[in-house]
Protein backbone atom coordinates (compact mmCIF):
# COMPACT_ATOMS: atom_id res chain seq x y z
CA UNK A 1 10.20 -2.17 -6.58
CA UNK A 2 12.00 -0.12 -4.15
CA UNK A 3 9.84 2.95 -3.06
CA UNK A 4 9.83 5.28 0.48
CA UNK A 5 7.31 6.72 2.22
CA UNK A 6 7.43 8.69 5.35
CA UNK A 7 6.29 7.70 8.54
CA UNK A 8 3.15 9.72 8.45
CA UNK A 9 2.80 8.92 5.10
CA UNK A 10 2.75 5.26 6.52
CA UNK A 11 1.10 5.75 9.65
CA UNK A 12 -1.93 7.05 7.50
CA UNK A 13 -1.59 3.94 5.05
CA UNK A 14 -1.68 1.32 8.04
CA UNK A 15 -5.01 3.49 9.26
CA UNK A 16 -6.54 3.18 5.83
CA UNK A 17 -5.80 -0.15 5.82
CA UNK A 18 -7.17 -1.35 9.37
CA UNK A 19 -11.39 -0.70 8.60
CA UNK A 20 -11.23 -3.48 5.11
CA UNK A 21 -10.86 -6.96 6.64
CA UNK A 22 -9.02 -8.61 3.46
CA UNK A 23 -6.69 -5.84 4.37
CA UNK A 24 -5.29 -7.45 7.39
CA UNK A 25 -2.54 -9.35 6.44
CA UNK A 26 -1.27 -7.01 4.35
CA UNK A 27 -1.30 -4.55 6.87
CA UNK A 28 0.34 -6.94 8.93
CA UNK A 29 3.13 -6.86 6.12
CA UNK A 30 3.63 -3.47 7.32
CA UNK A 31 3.40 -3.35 10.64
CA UNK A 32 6.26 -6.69 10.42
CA UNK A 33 8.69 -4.31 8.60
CA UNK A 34 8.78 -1.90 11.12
CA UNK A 35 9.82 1.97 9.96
CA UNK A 36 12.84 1.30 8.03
CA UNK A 37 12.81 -1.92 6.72
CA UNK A 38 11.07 -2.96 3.25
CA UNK A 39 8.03 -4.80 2.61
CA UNK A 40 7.95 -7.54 0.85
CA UNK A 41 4.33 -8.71 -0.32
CA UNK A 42 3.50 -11.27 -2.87
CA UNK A 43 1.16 -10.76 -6.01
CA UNK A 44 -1.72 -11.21 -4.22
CA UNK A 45 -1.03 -8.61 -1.83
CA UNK A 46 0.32 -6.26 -3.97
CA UNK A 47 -3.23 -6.28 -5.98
CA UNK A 48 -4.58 -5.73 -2.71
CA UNK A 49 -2.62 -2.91 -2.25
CA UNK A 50 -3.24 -1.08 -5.40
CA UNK A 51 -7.14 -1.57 -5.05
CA UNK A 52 -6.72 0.16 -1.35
CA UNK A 53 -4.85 2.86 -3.34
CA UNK A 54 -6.95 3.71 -6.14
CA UNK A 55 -9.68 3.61 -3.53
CA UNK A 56 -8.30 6.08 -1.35
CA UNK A 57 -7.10 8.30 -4.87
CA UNK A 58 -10.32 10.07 -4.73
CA UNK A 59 -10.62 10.61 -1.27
CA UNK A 60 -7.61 12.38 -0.61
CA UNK A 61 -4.42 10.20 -0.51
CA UNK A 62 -0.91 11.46 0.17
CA UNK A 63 0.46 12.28 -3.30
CA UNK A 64 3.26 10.95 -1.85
CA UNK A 65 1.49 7.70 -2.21
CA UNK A 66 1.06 8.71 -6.05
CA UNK A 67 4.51 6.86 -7.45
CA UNK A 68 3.64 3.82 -5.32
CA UNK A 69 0.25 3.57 -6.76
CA UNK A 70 1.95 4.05 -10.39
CA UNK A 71 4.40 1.35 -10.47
CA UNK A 72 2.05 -1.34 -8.86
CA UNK A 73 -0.21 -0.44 -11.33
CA UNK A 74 2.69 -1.33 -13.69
CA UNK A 75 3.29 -4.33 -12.21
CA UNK A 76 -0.16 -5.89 -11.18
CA UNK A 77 -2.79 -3.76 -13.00
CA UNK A 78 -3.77 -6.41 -15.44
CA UNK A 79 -4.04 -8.96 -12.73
CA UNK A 80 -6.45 -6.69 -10.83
């Protein structure tokens, strides 16, 4: 999966990420990458991720974040 976000986009990601302690490594997946390099996160991560997003869904997320949420949903939602 190949997806972009914007650095605010990301910035506000890594700050959603930081206050959920089984969050930190894969915020730490992030912060690795830098800004324009991609992230590579394993299954268990990537459930991690989607729970974060659907979280954060109802309180406001960056519909930027939408297409992100949608295709790790495709890829891990059963696991989850």
């Amino acid at each position: 999966m190949n997806i972009a976000i914007r650095w605010y986009t990301r910035q506000a990601l890594l700050h959603r990420l930081q206050d959920i302690r089984e969050n930190r490594g894969l915020r730490a997946a992030f912060t690795a990458a830098r800004a324009t390099w991609h992230v590579a996160l394993d299954e268990g991560r990537r459930v991690a991720l989607r729970r974060a997003l659907v979280d954060w869904s109802d309180d406001g997320m960056p519909v930027e974040l939408d297409e992100l949420l949608n295709k790790l949903t495709d890829e891990v939602g059963a696991a989850d």
